[in-house]
N, C-alpha and C. Protein backbone atom coordinates (compact mmCIF):
# COMPACT_ATOMS: atom_id res chain seq x y z
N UNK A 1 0.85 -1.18 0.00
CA UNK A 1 0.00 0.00 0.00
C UNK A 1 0.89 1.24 0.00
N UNK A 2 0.64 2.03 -0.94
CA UNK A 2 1.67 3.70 -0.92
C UNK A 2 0.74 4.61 -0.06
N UNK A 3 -0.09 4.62 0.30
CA UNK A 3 -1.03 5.62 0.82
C UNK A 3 -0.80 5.90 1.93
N UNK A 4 -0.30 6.56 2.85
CA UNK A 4 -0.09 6.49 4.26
C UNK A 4 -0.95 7.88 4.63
N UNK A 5 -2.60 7.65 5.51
CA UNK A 5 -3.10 8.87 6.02
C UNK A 5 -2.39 9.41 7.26
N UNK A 6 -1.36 8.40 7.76
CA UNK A 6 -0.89 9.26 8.93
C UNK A 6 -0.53 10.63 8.79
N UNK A 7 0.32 10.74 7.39
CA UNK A 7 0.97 11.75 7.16
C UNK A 7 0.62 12.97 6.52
N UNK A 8 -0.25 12.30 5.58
CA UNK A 8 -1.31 13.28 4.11
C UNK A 8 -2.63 12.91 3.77
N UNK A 9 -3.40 13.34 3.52
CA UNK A 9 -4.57 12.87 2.99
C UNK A 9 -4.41 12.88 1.23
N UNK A 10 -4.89 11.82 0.58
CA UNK A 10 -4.17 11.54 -1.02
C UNK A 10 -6.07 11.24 -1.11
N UNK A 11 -6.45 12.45 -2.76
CA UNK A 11 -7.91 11.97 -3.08
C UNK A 11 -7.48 12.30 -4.32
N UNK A 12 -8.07 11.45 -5.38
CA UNK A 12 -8.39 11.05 -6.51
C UNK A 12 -9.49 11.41 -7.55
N UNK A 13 -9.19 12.75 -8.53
CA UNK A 13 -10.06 13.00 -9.10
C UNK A 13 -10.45 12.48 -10.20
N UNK A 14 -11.07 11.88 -10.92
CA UNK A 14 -11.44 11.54 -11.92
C UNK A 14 -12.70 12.13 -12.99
N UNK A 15 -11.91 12.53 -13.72
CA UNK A 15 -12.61 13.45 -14.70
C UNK A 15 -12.98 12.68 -16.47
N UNK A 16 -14.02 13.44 -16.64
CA UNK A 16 -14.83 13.00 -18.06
C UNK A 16 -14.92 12.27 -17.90
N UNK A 17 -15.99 11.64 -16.92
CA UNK A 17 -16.42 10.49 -16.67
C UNK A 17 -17.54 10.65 -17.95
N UNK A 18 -18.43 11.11 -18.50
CA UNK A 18 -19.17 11.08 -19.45
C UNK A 18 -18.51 10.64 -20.79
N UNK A 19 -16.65 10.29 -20.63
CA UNK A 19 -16.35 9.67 -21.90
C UNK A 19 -16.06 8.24 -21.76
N UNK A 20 -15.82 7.90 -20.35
CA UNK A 20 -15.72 6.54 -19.60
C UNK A 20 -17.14 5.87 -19.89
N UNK A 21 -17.82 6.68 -19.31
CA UNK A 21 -19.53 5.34 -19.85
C UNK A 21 -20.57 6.33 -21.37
N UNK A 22 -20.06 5.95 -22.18
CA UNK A 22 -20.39 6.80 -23.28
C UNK A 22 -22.20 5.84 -23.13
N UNK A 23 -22.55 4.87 -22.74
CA UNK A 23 -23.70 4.38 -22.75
C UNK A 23 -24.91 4.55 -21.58
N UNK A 24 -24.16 5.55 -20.65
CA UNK A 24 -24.87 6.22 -19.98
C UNK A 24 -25.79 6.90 -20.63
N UNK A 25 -26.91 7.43 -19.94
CA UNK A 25 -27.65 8.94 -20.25
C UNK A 25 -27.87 9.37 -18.99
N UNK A 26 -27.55 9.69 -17.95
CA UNK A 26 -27.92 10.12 -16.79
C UNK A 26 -26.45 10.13 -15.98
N UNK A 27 -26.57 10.96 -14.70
CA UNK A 27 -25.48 10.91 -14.00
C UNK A 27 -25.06 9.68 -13.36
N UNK A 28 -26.26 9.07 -12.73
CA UNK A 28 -26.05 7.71 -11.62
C UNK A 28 -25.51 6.46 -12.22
N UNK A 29 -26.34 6.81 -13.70
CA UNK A 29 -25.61 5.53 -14.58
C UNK A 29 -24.11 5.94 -15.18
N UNK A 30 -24.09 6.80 -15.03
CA UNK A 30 -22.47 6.92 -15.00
C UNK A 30 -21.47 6.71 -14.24
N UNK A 31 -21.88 7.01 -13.12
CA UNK A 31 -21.28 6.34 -11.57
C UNK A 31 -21.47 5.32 -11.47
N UNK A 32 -22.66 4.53 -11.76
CA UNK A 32 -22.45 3.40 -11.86
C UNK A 32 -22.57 2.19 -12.67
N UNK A 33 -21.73 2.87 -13.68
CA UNK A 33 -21.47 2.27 -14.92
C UNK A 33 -20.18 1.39 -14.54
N UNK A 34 -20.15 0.48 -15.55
CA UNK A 34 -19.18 -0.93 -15.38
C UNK A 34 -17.26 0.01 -15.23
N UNK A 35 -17.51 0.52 -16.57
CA UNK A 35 -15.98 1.55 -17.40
C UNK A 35 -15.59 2.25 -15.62
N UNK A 36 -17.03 2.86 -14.53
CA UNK A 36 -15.98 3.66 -13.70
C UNK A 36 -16.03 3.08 -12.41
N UNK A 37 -17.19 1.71 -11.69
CA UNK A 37 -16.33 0.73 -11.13
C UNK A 37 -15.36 0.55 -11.38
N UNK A 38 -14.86 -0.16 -12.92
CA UNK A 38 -13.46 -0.35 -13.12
C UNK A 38 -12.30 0.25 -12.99
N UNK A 39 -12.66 1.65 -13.14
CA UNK A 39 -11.41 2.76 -12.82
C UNK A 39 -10.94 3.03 -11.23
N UNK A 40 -12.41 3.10 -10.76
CA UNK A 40 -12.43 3.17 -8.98
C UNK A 40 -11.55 1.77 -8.81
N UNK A 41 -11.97 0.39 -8.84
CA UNK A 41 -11.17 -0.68 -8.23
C UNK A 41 -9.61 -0.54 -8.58
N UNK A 42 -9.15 -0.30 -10.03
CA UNK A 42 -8.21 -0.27 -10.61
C UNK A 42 -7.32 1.18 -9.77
N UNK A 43 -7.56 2.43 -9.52
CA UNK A 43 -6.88 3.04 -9.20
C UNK A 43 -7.11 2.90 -7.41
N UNK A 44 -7.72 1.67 -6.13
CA UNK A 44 -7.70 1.30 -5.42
C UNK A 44 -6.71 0.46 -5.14
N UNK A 45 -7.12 -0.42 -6.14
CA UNK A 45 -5.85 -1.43 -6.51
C UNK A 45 -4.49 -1.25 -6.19
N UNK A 46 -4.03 -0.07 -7.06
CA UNK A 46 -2.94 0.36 -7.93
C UNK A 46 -2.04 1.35 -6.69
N UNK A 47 -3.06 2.01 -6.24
CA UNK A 47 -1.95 3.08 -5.32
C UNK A 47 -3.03 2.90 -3.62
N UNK A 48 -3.55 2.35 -3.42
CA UNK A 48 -4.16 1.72 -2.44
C UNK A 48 -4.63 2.95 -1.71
N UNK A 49 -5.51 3.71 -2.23
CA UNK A 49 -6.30 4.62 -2.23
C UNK A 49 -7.92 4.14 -1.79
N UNK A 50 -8.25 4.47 -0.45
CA UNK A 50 -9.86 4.18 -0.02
C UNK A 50 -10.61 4.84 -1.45
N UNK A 51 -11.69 3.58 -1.47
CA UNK A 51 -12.43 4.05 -2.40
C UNK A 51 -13.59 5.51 -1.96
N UNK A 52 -13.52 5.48 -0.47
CA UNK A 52 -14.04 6.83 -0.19
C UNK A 52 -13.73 8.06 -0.98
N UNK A 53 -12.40 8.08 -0.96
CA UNK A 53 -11.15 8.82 -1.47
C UNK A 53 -10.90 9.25 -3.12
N UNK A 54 -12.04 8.35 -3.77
CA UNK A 54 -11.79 8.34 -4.97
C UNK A 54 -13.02 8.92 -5.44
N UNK A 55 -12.95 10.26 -6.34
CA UNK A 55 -14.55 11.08 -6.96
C UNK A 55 -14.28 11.12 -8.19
N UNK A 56 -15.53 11.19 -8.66
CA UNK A 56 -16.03 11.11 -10.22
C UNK A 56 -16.52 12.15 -10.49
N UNK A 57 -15.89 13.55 -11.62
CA UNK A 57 -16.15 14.45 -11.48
C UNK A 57 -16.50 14.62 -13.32
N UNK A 58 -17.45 15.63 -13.85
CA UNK A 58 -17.54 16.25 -14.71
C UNK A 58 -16.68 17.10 -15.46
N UNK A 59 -16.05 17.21 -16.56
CA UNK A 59 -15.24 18.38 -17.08
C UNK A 59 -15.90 18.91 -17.94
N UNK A 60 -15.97 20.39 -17.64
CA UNK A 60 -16.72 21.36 -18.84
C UNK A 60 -15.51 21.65 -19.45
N UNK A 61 -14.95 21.09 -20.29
CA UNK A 61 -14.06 21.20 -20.99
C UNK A 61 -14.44 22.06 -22.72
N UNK A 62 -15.75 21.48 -22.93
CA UNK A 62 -16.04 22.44 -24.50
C UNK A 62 -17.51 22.60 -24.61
N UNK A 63 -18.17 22.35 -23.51
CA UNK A 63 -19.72 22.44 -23.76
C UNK A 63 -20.19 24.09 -23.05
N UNK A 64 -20.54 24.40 -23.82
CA UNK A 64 -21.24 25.88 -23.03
C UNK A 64 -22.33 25.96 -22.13
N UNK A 65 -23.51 24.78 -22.74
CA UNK A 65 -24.66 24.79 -21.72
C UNK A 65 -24.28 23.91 -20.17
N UNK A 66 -24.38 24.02 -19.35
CA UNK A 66 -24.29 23.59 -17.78
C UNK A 66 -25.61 22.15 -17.56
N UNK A 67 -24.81 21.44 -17.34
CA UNK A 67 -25.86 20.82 -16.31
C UNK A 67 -26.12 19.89 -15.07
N UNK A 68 -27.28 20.58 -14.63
CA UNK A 68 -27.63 20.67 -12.74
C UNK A 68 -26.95 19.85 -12.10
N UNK A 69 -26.77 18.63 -12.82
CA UNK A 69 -26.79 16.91 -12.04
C UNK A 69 -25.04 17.12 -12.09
N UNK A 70 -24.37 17.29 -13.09
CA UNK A 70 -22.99 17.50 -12.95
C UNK A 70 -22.56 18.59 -12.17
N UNK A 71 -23.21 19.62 -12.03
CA UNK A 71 -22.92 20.58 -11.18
C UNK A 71 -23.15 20.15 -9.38
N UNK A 72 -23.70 19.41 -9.35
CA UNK A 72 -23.99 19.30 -7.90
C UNK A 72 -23.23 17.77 -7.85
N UNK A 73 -22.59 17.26 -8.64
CA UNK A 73 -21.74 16.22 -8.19
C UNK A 73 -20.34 17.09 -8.10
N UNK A 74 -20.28 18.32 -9.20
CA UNK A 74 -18.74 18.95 -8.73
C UNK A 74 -18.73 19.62 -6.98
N UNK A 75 -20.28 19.61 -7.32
CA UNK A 75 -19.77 20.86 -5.26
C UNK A 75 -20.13 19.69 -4.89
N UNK A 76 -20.51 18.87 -4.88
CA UNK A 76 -20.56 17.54 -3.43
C UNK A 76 -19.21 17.22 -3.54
N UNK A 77 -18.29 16.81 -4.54
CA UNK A 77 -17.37 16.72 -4.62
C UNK A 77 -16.13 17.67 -3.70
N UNK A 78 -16.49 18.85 -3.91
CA UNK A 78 -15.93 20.13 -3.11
C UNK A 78 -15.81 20.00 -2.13
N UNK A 79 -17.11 19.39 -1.65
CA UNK A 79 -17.81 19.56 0.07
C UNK A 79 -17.06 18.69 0.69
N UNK A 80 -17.22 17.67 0.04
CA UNK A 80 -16.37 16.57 1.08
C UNK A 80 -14.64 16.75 0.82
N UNK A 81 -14.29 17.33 -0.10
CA UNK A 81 -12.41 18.29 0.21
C UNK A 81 -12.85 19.15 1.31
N UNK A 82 -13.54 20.07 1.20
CA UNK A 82 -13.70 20.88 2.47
C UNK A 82 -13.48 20.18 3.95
N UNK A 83 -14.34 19.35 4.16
CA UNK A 83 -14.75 18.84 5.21
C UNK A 83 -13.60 17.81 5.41
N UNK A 84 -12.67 17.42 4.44
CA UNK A 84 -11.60 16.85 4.70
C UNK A 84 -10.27 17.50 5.03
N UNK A 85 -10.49 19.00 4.90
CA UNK A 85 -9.47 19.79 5.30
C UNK A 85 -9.41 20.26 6.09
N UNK A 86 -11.10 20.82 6.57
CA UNK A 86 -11.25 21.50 7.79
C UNK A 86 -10.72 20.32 9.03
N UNK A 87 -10.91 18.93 8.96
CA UNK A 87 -10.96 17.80 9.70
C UNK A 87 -9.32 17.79 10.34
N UNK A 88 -8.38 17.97 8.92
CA UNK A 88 -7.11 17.98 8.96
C UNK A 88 -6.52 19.39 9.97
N UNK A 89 -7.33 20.39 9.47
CA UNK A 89 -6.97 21.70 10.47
C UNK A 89 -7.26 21.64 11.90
N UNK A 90 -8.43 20.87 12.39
CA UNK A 90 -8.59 20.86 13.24
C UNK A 90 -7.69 19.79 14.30
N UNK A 91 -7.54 18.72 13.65
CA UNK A 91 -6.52 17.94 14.13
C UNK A 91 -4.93 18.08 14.45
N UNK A 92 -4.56 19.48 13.70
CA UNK A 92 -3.09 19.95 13.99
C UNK A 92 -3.25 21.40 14.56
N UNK A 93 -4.32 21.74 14.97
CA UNK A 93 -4.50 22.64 15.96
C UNK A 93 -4.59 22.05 17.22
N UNK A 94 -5.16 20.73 17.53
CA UNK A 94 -5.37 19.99 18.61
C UNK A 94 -3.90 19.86 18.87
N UNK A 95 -3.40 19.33 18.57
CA UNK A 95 -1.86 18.43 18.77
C UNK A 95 -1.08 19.70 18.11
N UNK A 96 0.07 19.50 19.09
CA UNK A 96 0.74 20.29 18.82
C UNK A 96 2.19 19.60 17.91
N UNK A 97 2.41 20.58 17.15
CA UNK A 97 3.43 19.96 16.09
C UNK A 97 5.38 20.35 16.47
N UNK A 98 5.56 19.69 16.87
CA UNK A 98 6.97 19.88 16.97
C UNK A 98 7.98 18.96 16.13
N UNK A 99 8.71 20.03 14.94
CA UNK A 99 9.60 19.70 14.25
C UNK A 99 10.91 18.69 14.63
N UNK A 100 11.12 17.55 13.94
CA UNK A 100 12.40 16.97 14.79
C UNK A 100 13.50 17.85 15.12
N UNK A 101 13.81 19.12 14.30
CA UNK A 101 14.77 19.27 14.72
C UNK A 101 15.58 19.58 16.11
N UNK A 102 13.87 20.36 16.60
CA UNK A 102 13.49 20.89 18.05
C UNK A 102 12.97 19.76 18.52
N UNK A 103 13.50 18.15 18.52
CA UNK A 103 12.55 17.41 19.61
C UNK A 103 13.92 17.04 19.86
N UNK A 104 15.30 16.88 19.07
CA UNK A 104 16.23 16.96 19.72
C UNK A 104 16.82 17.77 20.95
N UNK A 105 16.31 18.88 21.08
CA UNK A 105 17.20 19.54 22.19
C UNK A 105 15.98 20.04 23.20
N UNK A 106 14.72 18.96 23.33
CA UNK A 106 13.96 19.25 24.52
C UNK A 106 14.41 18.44 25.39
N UNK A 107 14.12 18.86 26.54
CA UNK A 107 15.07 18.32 28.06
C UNK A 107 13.99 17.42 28.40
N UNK A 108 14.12 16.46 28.43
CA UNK A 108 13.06 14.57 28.70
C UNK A 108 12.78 15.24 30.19
């Protein structure tokens, strides 16, 4: 496993998912289409990444019109980085961080 949360939090974006299940028509069947199971297990697999950890995101890459269902999978997407950072801030405000260099010359 390469993933170590002790140290970092590691999340996985995955984009144009609408070219991964081209036999979709809807968002859910795109998520849960065979093409991005396969990508989720495969990049679980591969760098041993929680599949929590791993999102399926939209790219407006050349379309002008917007739509709702991709838009609210990009901010759910957001939400839970947020809430994974705020989590991280709050946890190194709790504990206090002392650099090795300074854990050498504290008096035991």
């Amino acid at each position: 496993m390469f993933v170590s949360t002790d140290n970092f939090q590691m999340v996985a974006l995955l984009t144009n998912i609408d070219k991964a299940s081209q036999s979709a028509a809807t968002v859910e069947e795109m998520l849960e289409s065979r093409e991005m199971c396969n990508a989720v297990k495969q990049i679980h697999e591969c760098v041993g990444l929680p599949v929590n950890c791993i999102f399926a995101i939209y790219n407006y890459h050349k379309q002008l019109e917007k739509y709702p269902e991709m838009d609210k999978l990009i901010l759910h997407t957001l939400r839970c980085l947020l809430e994974r950072l705020s989590d991280i801030y709050d946890r190194r405000k709790r504990v206090k961080v002392v650099p090795p260099e300074k854990q050498k010359n504290r008096p035991e």
